[in-house]
Protein backbone atom coordinates (compact mmCIF):
# COMPACT_ATOMS: atom_id res chain seq x y z
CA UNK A 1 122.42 119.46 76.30
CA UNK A 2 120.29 121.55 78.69
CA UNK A 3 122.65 122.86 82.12
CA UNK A 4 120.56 121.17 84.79
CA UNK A 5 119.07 124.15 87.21
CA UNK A 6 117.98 124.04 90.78
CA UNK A 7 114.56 123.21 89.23
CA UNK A 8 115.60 119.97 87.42
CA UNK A 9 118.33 118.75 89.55
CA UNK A 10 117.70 115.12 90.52
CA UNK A 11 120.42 114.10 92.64
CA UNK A 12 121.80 116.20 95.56
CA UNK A 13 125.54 115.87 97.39
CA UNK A 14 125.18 117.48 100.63
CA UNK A 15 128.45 119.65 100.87
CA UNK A 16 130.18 118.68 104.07
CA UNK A 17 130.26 122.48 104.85
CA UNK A 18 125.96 122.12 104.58
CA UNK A 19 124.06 123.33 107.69
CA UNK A 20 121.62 120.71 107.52
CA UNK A 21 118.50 121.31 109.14
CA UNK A 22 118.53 125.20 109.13
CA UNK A 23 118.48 125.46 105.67
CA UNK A 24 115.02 125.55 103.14
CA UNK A 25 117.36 123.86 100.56
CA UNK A 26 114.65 120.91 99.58
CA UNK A 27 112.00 123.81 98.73
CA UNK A 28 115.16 124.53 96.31
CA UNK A 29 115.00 121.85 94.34
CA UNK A 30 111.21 120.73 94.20
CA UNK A 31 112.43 117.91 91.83
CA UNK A 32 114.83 115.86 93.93
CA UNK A 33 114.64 112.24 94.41
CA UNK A 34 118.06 111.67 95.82
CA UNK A 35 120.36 112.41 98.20
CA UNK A 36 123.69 111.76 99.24
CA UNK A 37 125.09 112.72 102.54
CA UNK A 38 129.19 112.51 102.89
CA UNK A 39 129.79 114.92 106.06
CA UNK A 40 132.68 113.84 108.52
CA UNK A 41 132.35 117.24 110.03
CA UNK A 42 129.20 117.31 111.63
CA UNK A 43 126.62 115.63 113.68
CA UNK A 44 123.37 115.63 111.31
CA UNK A 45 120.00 115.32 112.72
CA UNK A 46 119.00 112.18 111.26
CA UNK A 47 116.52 112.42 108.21
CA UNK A 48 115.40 116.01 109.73
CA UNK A 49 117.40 117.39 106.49
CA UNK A 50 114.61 115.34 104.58
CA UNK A 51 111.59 115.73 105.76
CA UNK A 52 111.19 118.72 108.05
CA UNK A 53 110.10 121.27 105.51
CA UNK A 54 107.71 118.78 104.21
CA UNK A 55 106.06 118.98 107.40
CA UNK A 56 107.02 122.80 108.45
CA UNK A 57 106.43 124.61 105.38
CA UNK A 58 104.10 121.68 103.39
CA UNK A 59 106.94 121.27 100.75
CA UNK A 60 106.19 118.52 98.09
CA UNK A 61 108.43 115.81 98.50
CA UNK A 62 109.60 113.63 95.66
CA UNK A 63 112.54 112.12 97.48
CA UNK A 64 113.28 108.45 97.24
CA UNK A 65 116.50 107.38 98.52
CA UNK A 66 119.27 108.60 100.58
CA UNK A 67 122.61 107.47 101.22
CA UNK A 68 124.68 108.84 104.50
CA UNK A 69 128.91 107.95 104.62
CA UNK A 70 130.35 108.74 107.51
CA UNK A 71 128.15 110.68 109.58
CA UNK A 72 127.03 110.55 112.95
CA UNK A 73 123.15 110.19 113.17
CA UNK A 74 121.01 111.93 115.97
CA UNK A 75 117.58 112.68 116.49
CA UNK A 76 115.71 115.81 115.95
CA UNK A 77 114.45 116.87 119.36
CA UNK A 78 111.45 115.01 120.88
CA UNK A 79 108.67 114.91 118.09
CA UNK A 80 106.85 111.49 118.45
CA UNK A 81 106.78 111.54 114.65
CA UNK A 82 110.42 112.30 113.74
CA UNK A 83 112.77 110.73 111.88
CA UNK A 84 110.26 109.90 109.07
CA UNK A 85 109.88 110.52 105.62
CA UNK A 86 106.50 110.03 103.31
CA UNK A 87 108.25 109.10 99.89
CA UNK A 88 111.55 107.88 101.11
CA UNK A 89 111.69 103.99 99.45
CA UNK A 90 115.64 103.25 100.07
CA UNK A 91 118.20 103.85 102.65
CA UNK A 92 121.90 102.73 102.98
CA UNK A 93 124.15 103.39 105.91
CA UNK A 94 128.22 103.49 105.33
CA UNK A 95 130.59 103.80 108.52
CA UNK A 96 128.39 105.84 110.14
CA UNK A 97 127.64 106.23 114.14
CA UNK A 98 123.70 105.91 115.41
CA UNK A 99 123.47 107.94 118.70
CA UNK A 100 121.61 106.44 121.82
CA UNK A 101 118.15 106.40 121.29
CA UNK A 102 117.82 106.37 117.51
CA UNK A 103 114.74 105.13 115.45
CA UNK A 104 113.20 105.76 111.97
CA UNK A 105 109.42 104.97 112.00
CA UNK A 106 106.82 105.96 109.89
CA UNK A 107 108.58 105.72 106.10
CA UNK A 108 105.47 104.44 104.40
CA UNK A 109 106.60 103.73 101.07
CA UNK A 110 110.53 102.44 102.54
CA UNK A 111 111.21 99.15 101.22
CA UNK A 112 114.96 99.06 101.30
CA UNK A 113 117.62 99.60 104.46
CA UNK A 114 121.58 99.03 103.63
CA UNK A 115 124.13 98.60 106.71
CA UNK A 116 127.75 98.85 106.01
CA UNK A 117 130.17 98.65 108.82
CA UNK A 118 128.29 101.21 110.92
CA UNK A 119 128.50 101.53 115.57
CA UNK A 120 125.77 101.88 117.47
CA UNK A 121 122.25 101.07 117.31
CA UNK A 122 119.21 102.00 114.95
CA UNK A 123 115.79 101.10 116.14
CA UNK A 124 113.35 100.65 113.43
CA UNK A 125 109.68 101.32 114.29
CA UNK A 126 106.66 99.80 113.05
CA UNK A 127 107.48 99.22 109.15
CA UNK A 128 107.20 97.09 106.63
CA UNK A 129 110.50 96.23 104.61
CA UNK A 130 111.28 94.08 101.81
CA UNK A 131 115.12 94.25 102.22
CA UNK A 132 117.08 94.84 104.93
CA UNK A 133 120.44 94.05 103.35
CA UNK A 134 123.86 93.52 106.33
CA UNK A 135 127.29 94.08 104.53
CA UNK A 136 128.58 92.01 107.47
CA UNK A 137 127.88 89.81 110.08
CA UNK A 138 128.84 92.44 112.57
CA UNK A 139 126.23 94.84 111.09
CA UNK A 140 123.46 92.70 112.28
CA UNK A 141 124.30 94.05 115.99
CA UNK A 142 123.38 97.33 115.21
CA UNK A 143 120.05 97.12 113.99
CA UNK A 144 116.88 96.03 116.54
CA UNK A 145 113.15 95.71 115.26
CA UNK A 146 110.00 96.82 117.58
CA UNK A 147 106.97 95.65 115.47
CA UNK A 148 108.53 95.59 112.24
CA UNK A 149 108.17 93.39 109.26
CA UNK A 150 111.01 92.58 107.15
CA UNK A 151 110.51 90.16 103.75
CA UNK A 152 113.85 89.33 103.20
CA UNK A 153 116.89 89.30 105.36
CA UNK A 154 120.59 89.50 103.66
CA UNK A 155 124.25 88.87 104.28
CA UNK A 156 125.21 90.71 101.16
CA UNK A 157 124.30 89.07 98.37
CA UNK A 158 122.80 85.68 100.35
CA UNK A 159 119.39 85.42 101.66
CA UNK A 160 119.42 84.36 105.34
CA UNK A 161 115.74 84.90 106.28
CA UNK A 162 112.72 86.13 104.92
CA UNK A 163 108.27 86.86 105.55
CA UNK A 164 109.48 87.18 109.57
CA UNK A 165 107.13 88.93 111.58
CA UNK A 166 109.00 90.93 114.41
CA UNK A 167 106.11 92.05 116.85
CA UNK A 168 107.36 89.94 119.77
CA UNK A 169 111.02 90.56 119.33
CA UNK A 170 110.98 94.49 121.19
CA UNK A 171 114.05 95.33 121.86
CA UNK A 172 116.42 92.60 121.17
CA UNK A 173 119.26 92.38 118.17
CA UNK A 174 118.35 91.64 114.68
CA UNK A 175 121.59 88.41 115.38
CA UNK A 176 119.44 86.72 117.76
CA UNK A 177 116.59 86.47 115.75
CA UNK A 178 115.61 83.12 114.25
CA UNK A 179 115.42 83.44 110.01
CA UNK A 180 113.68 80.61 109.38
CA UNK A 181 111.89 80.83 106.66
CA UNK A 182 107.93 79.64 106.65
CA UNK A 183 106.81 77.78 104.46
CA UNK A 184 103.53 78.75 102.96
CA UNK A 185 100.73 76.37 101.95
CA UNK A 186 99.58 76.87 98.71
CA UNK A 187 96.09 76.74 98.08
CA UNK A 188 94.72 75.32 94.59
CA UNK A 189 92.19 77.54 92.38
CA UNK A 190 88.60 75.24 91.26
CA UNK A 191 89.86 74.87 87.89
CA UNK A 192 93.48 73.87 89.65
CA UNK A 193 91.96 71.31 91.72
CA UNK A 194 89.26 69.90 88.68
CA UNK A 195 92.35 69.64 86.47
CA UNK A 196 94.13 67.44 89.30
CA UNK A 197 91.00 65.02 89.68
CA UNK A 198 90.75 64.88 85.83
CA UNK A 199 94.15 64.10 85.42
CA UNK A 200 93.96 61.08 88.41
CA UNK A 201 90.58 59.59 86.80
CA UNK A 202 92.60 59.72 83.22
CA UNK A 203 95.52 57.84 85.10
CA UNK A 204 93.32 55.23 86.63
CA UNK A 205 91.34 54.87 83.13
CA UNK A 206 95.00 54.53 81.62
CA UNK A 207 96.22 51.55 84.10
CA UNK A 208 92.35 49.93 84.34
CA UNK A 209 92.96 49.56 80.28
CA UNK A 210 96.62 48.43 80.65
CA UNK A 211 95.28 45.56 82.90
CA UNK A 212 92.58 44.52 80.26
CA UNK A 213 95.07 44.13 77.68
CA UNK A 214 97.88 42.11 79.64
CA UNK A 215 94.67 39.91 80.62
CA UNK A 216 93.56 39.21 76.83
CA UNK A 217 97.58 38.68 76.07
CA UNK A 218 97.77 36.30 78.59
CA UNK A 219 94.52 34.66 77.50
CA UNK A 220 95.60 34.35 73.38
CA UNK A 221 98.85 33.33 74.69
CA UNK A 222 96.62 30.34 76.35
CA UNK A 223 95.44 29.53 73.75
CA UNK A 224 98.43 29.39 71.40
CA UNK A 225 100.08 27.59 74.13
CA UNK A 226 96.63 24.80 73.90
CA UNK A 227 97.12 24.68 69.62
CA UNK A 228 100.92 23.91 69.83
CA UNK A 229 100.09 20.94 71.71
């Protein structure tokens, strides 16, 4: 079996020792499409260790989904386009601490966001999600939506909303939301809707012959009736 090498590495522990966001380490391994994040040492700028050479220094990014246990989550200075990430699909959160003023906004491809017993709040900006998945009721507090679209809300395992559309609900707590559901009309193709009327004319032909017969029953039974006389 080959050793795996810088080059081939796919999955990347960030040592809790790691200087993250100082350090070219993703230009390291041009091949990584995940990362875990464990630090109880130190603040981390949040998703700066992901993307900011991909901006900076026009590094490739193959990244896909991070995980972060534990760490307390800040922003990287002032840059209207920070945090963000262009191939990041999934992230989870475990016990970790969002600092005031924290968003993620444009994560194109992110379809997945995981909240396990974390404090504070995380704004999410302008996305469109298919899961945002709460280990708890009491993660649903931590989490508020400015024009984002989320497809399916979850309490674990349990779907408790889904297809809600967020751009009037600025600034308020994913809890208060209502996760109603809508309902969606379905509309029937031509050959969907010929099918139906073809299938009602062959009823009514059905029960128009039914009625003929119990008629001409009724009318030999008549006559049987007039011969036994």
């Amino acid at each position: 079996m080959k050793a795996k090498t810088r080059e081939t590495t796919e999955l990347y522990s960030v040592p809790e020792t790691h200087n993250l966001g100082t350090d070219r380490w993703q230009s390291e391994y041009p091949n990584l499409r995940e990362v875990n994040s464990f630090s109880t040492k130190n603040r981390v700028e949040f998703l700066d260790f992901l993307s900011w050479e991909y901006r900076k220094f026009k590094v490739k990014s193959k990244i896909q989904s991070a995980s972060f246990q534990g760490v307390e989550l800040r922003l990287f200075g002032a840059h209207p386009y920070m945090p963000a990430h262009p191939t990041m699909q999934s992230l989870k959160f475990t016990n970790c601490t969002f600092s005031t003023d924290l968003f993620l906004t444009n994560c194109p491809q992110l379809q997945n966001i995981t909240i396990d017993d974390c404090k504070g709040i995380l704004t999410l900006k302008e996305l469109n999600l298919k899961k945002l998945i709460f280990k708890a009721e009491k993660d649903q507090q931590t989490v508020q939506l400015t024009k984002t679209r989320v497809f399916g809300v979850y309490l674990d395992k349990k779907l408790i909303g889904g297809d809600c559309n967020f751009k009037t609900m600025d600034n308020r707590p994913v809890v208060k939301v209502d996760y109603s559901i809508k309902q969606r009309k379905v509309e029937m193709t031509e050959e969907q809707k010929k099918f139906q009327k073809d299938k009602m004319e062959m009823s009514q032909t059905n029960n128009l012959g039914l009625n003929c017969l119990e008629e001409s029953l009724a009318v030999v039974d008549s006559w049987l009736h007039e011969l036994g006389k």
